[in-house]
N, C-alpha and C. Protein backbone atom coordinates (compact mmCIF):
# COMPACT_ATOMS: atom_id res chain seq x y z
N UNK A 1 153.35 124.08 79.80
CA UNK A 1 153.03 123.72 78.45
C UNK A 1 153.38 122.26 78.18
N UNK A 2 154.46 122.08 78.63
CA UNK A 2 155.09 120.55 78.42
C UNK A 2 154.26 119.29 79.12
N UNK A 3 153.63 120.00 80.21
CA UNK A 3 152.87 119.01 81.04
C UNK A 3 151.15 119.15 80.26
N UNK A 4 150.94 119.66 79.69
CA UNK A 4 149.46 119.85 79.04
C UNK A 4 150.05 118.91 77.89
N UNK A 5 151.15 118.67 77.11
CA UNK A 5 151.38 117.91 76.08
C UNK A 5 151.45 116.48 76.05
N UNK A 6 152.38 116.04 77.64
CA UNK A 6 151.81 115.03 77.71
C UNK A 6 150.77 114.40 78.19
N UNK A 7 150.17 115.14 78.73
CA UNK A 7 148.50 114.65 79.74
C UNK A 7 147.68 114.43 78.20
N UNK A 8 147.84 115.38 76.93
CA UNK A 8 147.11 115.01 75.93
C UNK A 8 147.53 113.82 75.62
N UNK A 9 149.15 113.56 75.36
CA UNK A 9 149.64 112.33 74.27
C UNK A 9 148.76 111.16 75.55
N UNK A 10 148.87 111.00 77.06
CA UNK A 10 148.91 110.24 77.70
C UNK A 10 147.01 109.77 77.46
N UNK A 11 146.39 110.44 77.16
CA UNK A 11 144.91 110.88 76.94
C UNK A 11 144.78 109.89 75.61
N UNK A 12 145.72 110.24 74.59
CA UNK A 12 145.42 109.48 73.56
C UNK A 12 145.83 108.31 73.70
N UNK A 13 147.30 108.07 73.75
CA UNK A 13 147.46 106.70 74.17
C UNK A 13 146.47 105.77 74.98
N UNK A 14 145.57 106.27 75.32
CA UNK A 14 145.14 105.46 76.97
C UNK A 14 143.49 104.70 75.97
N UNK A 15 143.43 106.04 75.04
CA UNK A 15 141.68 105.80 74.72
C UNK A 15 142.07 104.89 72.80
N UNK A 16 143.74 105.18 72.56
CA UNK A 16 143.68 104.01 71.20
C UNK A 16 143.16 102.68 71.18
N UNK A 17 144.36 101.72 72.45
CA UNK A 17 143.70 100.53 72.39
C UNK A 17 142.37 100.36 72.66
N UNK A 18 141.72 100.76 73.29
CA UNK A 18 140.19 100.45 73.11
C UNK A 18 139.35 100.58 71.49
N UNK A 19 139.95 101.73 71.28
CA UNK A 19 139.11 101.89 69.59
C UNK A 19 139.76 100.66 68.87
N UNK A 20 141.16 100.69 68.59
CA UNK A 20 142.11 99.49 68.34
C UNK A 20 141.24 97.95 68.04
N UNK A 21 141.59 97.50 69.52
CA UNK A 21 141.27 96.33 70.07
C UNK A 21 139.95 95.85 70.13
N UNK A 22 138.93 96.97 69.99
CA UNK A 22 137.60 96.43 69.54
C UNK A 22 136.91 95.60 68.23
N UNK A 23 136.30 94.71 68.40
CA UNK A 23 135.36 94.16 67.73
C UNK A 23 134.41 94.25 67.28
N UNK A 24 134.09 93.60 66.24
CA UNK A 24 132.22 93.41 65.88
C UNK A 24 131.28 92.26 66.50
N UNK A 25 130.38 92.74 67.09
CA UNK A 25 129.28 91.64 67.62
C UNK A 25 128.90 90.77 66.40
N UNK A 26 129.04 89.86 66.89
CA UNK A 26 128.01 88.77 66.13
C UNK A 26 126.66 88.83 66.08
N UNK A 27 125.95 88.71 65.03
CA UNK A 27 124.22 88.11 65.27
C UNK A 27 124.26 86.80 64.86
N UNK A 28 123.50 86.39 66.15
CA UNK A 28 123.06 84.95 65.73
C UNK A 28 122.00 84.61 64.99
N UNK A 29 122.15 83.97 64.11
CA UNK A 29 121.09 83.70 62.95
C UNK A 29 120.00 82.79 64.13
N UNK A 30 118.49 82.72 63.07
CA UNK A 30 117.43 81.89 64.07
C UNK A 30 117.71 80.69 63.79
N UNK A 31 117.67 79.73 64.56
CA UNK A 31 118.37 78.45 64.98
C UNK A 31 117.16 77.64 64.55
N UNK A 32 117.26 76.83 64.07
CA UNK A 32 116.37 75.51 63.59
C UNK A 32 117.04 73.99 64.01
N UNK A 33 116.24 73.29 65.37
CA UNK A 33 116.60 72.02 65.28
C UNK A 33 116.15 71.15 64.70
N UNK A 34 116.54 70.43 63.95
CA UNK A 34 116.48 69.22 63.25
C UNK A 34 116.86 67.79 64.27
N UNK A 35 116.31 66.87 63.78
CA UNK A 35 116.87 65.17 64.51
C UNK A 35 117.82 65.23 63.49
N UNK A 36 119.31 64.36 63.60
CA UNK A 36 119.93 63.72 63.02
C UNK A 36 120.22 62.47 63.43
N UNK A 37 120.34 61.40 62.39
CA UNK A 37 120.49 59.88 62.68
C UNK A 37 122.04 59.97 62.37
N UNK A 38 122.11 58.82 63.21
CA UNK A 38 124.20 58.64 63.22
C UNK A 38 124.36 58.10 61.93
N UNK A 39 125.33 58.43 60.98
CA UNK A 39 126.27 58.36 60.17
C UNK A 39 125.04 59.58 58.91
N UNK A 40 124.22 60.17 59.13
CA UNK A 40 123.60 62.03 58.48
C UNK A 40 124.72 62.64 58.03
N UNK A 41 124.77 63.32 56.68
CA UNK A 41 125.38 64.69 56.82
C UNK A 41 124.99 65.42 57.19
N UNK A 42 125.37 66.76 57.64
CA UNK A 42 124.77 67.47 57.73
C UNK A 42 124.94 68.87 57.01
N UNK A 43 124.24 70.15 56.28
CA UNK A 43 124.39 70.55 55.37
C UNK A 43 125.58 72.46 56.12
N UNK A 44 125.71 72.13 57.79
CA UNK A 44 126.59 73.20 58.44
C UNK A 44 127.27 72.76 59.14
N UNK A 45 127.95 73.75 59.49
CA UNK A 45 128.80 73.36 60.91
C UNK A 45 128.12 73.81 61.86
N UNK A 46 128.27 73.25 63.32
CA UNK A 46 127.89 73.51 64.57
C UNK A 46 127.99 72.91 65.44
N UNK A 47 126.84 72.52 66.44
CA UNK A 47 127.22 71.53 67.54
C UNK A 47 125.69 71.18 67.43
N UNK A 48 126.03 69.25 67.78
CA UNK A 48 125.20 68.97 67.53
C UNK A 48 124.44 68.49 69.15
N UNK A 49 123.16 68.95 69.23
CA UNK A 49 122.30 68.70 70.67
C UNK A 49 121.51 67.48 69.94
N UNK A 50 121.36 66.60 71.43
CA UNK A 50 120.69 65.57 71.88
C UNK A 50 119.07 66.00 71.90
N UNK A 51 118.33 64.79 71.67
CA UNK A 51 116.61 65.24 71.16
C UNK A 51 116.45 66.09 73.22
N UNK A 52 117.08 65.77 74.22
CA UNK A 52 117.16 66.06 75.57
C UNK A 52 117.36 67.34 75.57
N UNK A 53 118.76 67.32 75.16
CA UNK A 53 118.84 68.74 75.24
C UNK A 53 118.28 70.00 74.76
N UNK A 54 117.75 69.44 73.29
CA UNK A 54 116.70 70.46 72.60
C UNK A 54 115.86 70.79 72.91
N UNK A 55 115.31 69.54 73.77
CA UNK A 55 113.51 69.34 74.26
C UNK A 55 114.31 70.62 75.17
N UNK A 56 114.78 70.37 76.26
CA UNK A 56 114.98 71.32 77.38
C UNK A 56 114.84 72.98 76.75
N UNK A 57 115.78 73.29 75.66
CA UNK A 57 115.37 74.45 74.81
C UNK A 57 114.17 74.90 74.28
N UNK A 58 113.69 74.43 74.04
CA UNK A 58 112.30 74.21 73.83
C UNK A 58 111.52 74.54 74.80
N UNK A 59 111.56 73.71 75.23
CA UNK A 59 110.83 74.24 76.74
C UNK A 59 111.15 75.22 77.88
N UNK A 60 112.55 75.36 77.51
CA UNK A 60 112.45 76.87 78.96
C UNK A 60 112.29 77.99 78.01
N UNK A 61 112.35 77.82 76.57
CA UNK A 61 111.05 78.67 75.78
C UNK A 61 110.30 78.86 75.76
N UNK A 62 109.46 78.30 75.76
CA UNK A 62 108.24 77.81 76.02
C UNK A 62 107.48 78.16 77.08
N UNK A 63 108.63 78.07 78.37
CA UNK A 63 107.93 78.98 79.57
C UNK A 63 108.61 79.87 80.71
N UNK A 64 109.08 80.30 79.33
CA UNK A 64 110.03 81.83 79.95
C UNK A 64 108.91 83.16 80.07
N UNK A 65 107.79 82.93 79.50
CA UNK A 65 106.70 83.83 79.56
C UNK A 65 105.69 83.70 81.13
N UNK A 66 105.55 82.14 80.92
CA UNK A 66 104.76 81.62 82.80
C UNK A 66 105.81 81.81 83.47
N UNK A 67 106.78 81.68 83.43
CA UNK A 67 108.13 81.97 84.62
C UNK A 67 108.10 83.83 84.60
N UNK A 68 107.97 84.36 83.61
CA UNK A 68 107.75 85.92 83.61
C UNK A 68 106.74 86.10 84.94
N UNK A 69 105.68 85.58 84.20
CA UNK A 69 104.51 86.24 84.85
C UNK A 69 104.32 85.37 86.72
N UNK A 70 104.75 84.38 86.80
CA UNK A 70 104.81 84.51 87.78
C UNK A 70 105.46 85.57 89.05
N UNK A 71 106.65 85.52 88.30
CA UNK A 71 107.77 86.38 88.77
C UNK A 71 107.16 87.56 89.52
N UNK A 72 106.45 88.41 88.38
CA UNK A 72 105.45 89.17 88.17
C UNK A 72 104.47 89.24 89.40
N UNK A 73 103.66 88.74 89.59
CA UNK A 73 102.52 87.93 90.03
C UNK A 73 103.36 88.43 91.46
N UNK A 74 104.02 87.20 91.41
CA UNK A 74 104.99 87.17 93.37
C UNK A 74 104.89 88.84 93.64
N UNK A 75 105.83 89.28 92.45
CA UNK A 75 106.26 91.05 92.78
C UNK A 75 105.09 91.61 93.50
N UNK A 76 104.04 91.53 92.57
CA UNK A 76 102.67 92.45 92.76
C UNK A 76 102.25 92.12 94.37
N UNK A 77 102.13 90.70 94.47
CA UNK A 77 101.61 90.18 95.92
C UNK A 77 102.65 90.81 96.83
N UNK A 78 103.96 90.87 96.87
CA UNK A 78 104.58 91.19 97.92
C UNK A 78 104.33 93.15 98.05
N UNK A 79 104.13 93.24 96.89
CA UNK A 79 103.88 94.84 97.29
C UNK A 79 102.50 95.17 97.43
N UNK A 80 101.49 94.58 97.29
CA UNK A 80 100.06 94.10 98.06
C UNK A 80 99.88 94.08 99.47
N UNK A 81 100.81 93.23 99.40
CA UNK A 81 100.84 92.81 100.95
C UNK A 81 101.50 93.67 102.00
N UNK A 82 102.64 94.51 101.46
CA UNK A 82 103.24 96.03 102.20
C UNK A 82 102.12 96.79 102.04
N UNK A 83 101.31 97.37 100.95
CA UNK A 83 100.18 97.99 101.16
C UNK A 83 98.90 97.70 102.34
N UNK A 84 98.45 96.23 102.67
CA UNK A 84 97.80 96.50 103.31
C UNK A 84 98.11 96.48 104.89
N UNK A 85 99.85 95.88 104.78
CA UNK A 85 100.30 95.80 106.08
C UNK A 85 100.17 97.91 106.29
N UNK A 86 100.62 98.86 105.92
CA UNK A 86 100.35 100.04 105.97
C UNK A 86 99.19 100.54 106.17
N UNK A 87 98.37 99.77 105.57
CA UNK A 87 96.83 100.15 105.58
C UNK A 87 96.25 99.87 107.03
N UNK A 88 96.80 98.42 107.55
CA UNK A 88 96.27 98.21 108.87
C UNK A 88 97.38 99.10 109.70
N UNK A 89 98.10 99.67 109.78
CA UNK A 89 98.66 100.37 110.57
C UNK A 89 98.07 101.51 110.93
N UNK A 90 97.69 102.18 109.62
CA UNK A 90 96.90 103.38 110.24
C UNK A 90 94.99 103.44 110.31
N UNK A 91 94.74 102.04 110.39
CA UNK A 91 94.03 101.74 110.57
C UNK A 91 93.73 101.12 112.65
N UNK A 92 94.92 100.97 112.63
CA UNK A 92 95.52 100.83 114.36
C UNK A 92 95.44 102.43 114.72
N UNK A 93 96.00 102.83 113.55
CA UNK A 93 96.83 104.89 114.65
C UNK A 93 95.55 105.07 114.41
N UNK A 94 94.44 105.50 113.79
CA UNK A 94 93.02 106.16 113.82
C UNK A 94 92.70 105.42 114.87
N UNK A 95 92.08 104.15 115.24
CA UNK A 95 91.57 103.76 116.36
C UNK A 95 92.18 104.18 117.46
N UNK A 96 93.44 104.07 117.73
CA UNK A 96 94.23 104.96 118.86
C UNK A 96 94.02 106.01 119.28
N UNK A 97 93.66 107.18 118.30
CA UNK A 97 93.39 108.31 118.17
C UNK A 97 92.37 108.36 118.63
N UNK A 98 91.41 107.40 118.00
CA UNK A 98 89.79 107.79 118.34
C UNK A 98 89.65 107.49 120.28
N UNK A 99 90.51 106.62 120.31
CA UNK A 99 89.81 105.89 121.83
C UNK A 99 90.72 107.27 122.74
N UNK A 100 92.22 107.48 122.22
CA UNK A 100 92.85 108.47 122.68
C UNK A 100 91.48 110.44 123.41
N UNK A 101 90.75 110.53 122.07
CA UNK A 101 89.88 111.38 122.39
C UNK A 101 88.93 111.15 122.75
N UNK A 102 88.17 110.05 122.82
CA UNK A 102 87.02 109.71 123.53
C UNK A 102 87.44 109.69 125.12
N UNK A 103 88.57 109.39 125.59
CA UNK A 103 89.29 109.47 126.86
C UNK A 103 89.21 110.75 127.38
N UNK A 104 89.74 111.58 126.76
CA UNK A 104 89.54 112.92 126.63
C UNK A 104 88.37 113.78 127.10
N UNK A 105 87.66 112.82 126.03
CA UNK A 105 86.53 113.81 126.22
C UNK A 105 85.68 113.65 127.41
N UNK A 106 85.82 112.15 127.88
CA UNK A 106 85.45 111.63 129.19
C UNK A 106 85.97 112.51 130.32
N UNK A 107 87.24 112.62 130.52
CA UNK A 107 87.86 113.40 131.34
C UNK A 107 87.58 115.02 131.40
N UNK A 108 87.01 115.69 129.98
CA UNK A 108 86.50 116.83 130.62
C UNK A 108 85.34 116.99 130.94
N UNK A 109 84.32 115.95 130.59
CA UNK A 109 82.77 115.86 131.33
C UNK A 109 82.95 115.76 132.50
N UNK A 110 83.82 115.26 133.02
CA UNK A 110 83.67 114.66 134.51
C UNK A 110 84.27 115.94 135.05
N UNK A 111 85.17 116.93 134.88
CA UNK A 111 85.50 117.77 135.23
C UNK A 111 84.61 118.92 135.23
N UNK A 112 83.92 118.82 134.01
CA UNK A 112 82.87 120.03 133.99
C UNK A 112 82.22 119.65 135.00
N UNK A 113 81.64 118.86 135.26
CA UNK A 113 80.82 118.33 136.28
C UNK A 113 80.79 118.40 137.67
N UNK A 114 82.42 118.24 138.02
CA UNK A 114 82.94 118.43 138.94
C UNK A 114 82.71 119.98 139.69
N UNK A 115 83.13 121.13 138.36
CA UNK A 115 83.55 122.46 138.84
C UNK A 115 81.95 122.73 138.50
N UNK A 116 80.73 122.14 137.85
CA UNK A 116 79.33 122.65 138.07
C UNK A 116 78.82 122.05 139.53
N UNK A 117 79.42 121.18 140.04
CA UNK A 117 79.19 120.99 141.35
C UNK A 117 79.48 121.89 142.79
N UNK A 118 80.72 122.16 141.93
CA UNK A 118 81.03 122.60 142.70
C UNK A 118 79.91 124.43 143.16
N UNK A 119 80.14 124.95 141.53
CA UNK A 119 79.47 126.52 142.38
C UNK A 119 77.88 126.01 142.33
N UNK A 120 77.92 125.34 141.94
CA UNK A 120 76.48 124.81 142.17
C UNK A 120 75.50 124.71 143.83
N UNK A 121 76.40 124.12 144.34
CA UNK A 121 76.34 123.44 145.43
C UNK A 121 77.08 124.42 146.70
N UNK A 122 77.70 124.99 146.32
CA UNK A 122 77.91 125.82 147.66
C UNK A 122 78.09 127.72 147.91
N UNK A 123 77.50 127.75 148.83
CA UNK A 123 76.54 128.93 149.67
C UNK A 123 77.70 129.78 149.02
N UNK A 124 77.22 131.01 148.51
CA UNK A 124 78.02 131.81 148.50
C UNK A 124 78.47 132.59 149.65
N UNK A 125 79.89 132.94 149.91
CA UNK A 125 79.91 133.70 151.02
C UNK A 125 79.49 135.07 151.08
N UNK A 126 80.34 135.72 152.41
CA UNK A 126 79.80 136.84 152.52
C UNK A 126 80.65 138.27 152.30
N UNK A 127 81.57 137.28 150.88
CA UNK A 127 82.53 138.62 150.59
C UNK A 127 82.03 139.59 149.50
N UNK A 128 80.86 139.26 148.69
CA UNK A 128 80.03 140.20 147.77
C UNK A 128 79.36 141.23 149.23
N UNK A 129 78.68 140.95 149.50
CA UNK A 129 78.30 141.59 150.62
C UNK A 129 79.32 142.86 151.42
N UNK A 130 80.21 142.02 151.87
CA UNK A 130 81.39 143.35 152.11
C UNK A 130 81.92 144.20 151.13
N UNK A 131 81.61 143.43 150.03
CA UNK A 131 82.24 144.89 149.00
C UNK A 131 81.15 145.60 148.26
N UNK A 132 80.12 145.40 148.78
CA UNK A 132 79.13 146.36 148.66
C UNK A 132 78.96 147.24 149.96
N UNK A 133 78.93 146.60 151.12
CA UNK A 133 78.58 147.40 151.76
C UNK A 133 79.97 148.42 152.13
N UNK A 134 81.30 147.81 151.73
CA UNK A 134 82.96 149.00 151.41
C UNK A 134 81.86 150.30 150.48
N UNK A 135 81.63 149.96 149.52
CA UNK A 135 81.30 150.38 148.57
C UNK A 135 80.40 151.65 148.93
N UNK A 136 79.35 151.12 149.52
CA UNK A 136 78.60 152.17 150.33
C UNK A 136 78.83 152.95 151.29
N UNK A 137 79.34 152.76 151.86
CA UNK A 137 80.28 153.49 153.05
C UNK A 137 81.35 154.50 152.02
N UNK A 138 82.04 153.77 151.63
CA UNK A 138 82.73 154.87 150.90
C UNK A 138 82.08 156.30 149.84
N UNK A 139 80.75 155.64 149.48
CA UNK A 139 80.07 156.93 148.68
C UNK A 139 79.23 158.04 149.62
N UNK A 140 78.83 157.37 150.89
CA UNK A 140 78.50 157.82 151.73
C UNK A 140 79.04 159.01 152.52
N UNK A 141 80.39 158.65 152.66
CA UNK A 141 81.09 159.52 153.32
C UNK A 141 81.84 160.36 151.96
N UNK A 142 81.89 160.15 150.68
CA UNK A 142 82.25 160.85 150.02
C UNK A 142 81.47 161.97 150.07
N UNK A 143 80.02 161.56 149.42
CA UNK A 143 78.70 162.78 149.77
C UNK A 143 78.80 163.59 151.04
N UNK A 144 79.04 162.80 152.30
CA UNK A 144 79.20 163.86 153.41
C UNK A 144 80.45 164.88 153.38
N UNK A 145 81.08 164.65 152.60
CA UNK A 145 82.58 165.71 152.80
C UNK A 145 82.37 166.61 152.44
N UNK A 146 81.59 165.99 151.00
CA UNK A 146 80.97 167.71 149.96
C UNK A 146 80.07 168.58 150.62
N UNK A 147 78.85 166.87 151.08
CA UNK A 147 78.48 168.58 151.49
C UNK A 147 78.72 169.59 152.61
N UNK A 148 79.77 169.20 153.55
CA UNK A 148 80.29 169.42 154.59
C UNK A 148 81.16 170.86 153.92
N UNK A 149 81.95 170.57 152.34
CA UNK A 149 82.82 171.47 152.56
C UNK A 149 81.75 172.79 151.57
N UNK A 150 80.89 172.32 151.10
CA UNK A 150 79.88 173.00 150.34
C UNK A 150 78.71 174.35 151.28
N UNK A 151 79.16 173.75 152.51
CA UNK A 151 78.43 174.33 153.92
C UNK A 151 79.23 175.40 154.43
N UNK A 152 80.83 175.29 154.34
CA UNK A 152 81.85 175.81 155.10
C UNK A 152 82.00 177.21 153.87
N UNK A 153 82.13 176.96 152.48
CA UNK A 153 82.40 177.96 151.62
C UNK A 153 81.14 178.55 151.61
N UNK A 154 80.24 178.44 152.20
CA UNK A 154 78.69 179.86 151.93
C UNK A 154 78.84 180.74 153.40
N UNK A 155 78.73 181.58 152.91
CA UNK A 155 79.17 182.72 154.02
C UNK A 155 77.83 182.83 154.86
């Protein structure tokens, strides 16, 4: 219990000074330069800029919008340019592919070709022949058994 009491007090203590010690933001009012000639009043307080230094204000005003859009511009081109570097890549892997199966397909013409040459072109032997004429012989002498034993059972 005692240790939940101070982990709270330690909780509060920790998050006062911040609420405490905080401030209010300022807004800066819109700024109007004027020229002033030496020995001018002037009708505020502030600091006073050189016609140089204003001009410079002025102007990276002025082209904080072309400095945008270039910015811009660069961005787009560099991710343009990853796009079509990607684009020619698989524009490489399809051609790869393609020449990959045209290889292919070369290699089984020539093979078909090969194995149509082959039964094409040579004599068949004479092992159909022996297993027909096994074949016959064996039905042959089957028929003779029967009727051999078909002869022996008639009285």
């Amino acid at each position: 219990m005692v240790k939940k009491l101070i982990a709270l007090y330690l909780a509060l203590w920790l998050a006062a000074p911040a609420v405490v010690m905080a401030e209010e933001v300022e807004t800066f009012p819109d700024y109007v330069v004027l020229p002033v000639e030496a020995g001018d009043t002037v009708p505020f307080e502030g600091i006073l800029l050189s016609l140089d230094a204003a001009a410079k204000i002025l102007t990276e005003k002025k082209y904080e919008d072309v400095e945008c859009d270039l910015r811009l511009e660069y961005e787009l081109q560099i991710q343009k340019d990853n796009y079509e570097l990607l684009l020619s890549y698989k524009d490489i892997e399809i051609a790869s592919w393609t020449d990959k199966y045209e290889a292919m397909m070369i290699l089984k013409t020539t093979e078909n070709e090969r194995l149509y040459d082959l039964v094409t072109k040579t004599k068949p032997g004479s092992e159909p022949f022996m297993v027909a004429l096994g074949f016959g012989i064996g039905t042959l002498t089957s028929l003779g058994i029967f009727a051999l034993s078909t002869e022996i059972v008639k009285p």
